[in-house]
Protein backbone atom coordinates (compact mmCIF):
# COMPACT_ATOMS: atom_id res chain seq x y z
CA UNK A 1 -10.14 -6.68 -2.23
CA UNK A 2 -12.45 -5.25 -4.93
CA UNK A 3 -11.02 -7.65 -7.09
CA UNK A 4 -10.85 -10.67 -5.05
CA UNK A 5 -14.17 -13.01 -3.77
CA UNK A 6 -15.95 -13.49 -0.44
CA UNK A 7 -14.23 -16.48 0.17
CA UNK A 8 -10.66 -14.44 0.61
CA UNK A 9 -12.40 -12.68 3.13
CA UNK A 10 -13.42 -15.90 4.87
CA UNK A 11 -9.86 -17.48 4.47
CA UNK A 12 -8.15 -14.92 5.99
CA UNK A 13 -10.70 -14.69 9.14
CA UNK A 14 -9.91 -18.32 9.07
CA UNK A 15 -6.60 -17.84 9.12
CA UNK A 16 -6.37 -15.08 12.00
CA UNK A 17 -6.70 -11.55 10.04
CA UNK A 18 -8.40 -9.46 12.10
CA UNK A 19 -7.80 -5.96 9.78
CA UNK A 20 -6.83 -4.92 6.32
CA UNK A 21 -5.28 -2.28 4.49
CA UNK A 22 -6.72 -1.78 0.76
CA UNK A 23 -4.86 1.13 -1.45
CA UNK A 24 -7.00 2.53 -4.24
CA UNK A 25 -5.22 1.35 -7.97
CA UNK A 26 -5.84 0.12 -11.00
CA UNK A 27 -8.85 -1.55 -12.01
CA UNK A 28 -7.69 -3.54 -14.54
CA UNK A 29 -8.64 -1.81 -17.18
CA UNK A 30 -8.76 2.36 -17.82
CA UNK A 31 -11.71 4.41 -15.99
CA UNK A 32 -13.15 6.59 -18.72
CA UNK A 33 -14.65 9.56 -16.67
CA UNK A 34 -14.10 10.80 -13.02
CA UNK A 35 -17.19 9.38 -11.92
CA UNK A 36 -15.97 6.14 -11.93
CA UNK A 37 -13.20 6.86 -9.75
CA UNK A 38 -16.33 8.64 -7.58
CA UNK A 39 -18.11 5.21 -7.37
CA UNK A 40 -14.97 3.18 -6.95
CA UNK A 41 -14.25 5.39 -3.90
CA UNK A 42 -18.07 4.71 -2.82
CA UNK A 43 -17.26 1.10 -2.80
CA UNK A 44 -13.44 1.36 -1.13
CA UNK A 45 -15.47 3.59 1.96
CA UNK A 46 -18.81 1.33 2.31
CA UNK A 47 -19.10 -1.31 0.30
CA UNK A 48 -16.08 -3.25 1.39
CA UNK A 49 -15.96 -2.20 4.77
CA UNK A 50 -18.84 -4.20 5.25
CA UNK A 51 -18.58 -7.15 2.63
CA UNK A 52 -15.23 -7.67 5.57
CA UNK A 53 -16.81 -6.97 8.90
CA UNK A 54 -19.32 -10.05 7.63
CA UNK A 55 -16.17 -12.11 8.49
CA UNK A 56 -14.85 -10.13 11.50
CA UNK A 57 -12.32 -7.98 9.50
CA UNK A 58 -11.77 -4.74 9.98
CA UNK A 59 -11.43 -2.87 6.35
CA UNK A 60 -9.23 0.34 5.88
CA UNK A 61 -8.47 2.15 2.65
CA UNK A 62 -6.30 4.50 1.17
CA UNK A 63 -7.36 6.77 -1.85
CA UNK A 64 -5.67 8.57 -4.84
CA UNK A 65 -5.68 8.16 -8.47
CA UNK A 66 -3.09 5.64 -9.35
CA UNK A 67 -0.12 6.22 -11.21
CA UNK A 68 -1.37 4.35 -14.13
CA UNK A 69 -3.95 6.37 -15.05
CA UNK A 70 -2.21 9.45 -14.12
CA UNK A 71 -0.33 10.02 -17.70
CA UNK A 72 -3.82 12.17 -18.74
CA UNK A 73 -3.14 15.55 -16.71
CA UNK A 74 -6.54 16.88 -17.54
CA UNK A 75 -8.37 13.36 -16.15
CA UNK A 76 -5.92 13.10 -12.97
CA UNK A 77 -7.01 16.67 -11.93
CA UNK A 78 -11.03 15.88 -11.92
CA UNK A 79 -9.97 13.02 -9.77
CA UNK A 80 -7.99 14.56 -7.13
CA UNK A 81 -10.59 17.62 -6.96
CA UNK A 82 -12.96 14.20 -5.65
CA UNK A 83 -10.40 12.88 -2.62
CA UNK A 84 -11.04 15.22 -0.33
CA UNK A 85 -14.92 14.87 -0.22
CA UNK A 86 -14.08 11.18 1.21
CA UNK A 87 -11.25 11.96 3.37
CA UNK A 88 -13.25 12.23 6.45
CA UNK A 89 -14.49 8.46 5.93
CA UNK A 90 -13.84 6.61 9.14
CA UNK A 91 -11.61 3.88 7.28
CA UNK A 92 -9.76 6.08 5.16
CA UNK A 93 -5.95 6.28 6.41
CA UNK A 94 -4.37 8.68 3.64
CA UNK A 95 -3.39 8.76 0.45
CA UNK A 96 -2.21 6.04 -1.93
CA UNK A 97 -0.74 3.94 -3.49
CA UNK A 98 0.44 7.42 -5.31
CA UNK A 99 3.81 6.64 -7.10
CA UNK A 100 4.90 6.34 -10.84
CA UNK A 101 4.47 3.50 -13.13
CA UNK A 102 6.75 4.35 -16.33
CA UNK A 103 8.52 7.49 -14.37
CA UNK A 104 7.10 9.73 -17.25
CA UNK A 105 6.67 13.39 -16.67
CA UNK A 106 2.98 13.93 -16.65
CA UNK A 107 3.49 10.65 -13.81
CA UNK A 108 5.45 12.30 -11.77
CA UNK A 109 3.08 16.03 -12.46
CA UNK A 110 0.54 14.25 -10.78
CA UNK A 111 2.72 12.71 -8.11
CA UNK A 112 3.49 16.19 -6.72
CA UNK A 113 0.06 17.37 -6.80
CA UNK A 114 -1.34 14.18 -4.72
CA UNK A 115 1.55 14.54 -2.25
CA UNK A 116 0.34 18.23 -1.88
CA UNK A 117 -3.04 17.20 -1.39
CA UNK A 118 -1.78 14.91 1.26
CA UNK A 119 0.17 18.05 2.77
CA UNK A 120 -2.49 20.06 3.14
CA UNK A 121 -4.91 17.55 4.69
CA UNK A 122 -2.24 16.36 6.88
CA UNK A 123 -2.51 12.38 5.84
CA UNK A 124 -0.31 9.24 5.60
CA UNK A 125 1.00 8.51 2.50
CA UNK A 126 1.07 4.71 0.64
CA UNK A 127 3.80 4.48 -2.32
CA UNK A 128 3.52 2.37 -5.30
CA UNK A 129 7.05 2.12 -6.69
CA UNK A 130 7.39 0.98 -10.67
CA UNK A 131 7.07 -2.47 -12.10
CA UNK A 132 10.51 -1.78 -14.24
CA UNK A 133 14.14 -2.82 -14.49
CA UNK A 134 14.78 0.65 -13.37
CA UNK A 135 12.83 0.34 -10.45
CA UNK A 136 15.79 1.85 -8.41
CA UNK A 137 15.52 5.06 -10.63
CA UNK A 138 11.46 5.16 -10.23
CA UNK A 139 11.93 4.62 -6.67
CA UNK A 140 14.72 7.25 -6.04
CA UNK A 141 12.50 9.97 -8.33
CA UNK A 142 9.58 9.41 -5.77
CA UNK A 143 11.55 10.02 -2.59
CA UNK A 144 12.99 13.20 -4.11
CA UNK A 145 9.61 14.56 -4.63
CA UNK A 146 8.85 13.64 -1.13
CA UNK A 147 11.83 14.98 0.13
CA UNK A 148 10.80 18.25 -1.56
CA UNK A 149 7.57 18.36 0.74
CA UNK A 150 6.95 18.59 4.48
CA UNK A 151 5.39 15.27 5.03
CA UNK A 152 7.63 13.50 7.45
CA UNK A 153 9.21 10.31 6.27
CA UNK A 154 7.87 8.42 9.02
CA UNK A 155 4.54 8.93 7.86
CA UNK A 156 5.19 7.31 4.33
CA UNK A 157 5.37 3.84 3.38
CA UNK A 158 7.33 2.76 0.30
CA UNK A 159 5.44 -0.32 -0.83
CA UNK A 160 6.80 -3.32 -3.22
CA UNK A 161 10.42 -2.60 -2.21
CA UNK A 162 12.97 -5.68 -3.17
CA UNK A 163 16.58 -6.51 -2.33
CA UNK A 164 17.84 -3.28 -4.88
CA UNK A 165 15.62 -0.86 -3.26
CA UNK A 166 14.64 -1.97 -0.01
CA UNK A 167 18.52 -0.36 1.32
CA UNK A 168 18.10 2.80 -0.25
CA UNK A 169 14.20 3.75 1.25
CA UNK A 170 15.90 2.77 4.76
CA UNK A 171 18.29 4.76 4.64
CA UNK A 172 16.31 7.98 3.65
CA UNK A 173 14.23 7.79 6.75
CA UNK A 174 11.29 5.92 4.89
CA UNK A 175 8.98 2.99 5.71
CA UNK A 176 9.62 0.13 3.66
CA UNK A 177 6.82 -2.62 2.42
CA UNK A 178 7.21 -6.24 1.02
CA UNK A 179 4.59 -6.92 -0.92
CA UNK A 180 4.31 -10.62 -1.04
CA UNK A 181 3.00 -12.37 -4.38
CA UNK A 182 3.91 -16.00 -5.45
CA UNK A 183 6.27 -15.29 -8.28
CA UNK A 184 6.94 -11.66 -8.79
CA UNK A 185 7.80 -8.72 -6.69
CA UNK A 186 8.91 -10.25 -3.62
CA UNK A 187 7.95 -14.09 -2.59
CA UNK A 188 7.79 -15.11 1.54
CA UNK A 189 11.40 -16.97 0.52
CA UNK A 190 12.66 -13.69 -0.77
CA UNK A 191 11.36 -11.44 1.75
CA UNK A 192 13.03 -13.77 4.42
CA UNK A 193 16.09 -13.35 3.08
CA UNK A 194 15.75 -9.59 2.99
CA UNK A 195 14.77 -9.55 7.08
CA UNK A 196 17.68 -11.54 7.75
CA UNK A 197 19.79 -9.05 5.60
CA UNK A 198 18.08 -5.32 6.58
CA UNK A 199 16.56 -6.51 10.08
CA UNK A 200 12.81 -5.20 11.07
CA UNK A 201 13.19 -1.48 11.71
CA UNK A 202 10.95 0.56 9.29
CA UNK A 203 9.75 -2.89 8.08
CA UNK A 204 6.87 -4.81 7.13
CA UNK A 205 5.45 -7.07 4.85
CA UNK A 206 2.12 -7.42 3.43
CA UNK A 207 -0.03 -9.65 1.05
CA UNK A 208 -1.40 -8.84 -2.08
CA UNK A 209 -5.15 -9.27 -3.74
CA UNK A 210 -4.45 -8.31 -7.10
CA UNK A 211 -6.24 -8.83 -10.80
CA UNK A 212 -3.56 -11.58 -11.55
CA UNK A 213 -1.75 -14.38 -9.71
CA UNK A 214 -1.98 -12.91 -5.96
CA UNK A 215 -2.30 -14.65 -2.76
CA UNK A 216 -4.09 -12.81 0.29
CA UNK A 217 -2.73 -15.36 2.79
CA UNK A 218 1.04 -14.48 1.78
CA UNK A 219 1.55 -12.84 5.37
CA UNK A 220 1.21 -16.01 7.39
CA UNK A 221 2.63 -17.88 4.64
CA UNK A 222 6.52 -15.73 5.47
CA UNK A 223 5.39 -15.79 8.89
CA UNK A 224 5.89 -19.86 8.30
CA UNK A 225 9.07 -19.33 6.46
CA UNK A 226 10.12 -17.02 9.11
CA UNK A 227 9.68 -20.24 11.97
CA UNK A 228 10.73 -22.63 9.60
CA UNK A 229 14.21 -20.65 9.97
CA UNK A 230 14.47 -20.39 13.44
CA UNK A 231 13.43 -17.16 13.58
CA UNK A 232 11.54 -15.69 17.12
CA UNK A 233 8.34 -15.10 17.59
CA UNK A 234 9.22 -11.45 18.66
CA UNK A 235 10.66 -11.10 15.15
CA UNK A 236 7.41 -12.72 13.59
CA UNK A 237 5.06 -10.76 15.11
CA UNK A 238 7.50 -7.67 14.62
CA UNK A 239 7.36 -7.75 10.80
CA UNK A 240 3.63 -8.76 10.24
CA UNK A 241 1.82 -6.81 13.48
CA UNK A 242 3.66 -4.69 15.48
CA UNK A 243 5.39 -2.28 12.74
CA UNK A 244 1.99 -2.26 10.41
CA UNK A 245 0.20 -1.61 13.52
CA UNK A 246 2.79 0.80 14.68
CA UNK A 247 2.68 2.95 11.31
CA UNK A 248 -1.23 2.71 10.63
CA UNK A 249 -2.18 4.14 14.08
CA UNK A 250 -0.53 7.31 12.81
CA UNK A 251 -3.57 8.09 11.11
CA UNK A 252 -5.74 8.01 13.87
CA UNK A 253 -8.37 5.33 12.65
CA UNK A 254 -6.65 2.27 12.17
CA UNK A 255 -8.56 -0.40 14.69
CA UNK A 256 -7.62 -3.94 14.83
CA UNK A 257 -10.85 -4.59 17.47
């Protein structure tokens, strides 16, 4: 939500939100030193948590370096040595969205070390999966690492999943995330078709406040398409509440009250 205004906030009170999830990524433009990063994470851990709670919204965040600034080794390091000084934050719920953007090497260098981190410290883990035609191949690189760890798959949510990936993260064991945006990724239309296709186990979808065309209020937007199908409201309320709410309690700090 850093990059979104107040009146998102007061739209989605309007229109029944009563938490959020916000991963740490990409600014729209390059950080230059580590201390930005520091300051961003200031903001994710205080500033936003009560820009929300102005509007009855409870704000959550997850924090890593994201994988498109990860290609500088060197820079990627001085940011991960800061994550742990803010894990302890009361709306921090693990680490993310960690995942590759071009699947280069030094990407998926840095991948490793952030799923170590999240290892160690015993946290939930958010998954960006690439913006490319080989999606598929960024997406099946990331859940080898994983599979290489200890971190249980039912801790970790594989975000922007669509109809050629969304299979292949379900059947590894994974959580699997629809992030819903007007024209790209995955649109309410397209995300109903995939529910009707994969059902809701291991399932969610979610909305999107991005830099570029985004719409927060995506979620009850497929929850519309959803009834506009015929669809129950045990299914609705499956695929927006109960299996976000289901996965975020893992870390212990998720609160929708």
């Amino acid at each position: 939500m850093v990059s979104r205004t107040t009146d998102d906030y007061q739209r989605m009170a309007q229109a029944g939100c009563v938490a959020i999830t916000e991963p740490a990524f990409w600014a729209g433009f390059d950080r230059s030193s580590a201390q930005g990063f520091y300051d961003y994470f200031r903001q994710l851990t205080d500033t936003e948590p009560k820009r929300a709670a102005t509007y009855g919204i409870n704000h959550h965040c997850w924090l890593c370096i994201n994988p498109k600034e990860a290609e500088d080794v060197g820079f990627a390091h001085e940011v991960i040595s800061i994550i742990p000084d803010f894990l302890e934050n009361d709306n921090v719920l693990g680490i993310g969205e960690i995942g590759l953007n071009k699947n280069s090497k030094n990407e998926l260098l840095i991948l490793e070390e952030q799923l170590a981190l999240a290892e160690r410290t015993n946290q939930l883990v958010l998954v960006h999966t690439p913006h490319l035609e080989d999606k598929l191949k960024g997406t099946n690189l990331i859940m080898d690492a994983i599979d290489n760890t200890s971190l249980d798959p039912n801790r970790v949510l594989i975000d922007h999943v669509e109809e050629h990936t969304v299979r292949a993260v379900l059947e590894r064991g994974f959580w699997a995330g629809m992030t819903l945006y007007p024209d790209s990724k995955c649109t309410p239309q397209r995300a109903a078709d995939i529910i009707e296709m994969h059902g809701t186990e291991r399932l969610w979808i979610n909305s999107a406040g991005d830099w570029g065309p985004s719409d927060p209020l995506a979620v009850p937007k497929c929850r519309l398409e959803l009834a506009s199908r015929g669809h129950s409201d045990s299914l609705i309320n499956t695929i927006s509440y109960d299996n976000p709410l289901y996965f975020l309690s893992q870390s212990g700090k998720f609160s929708v009250e």
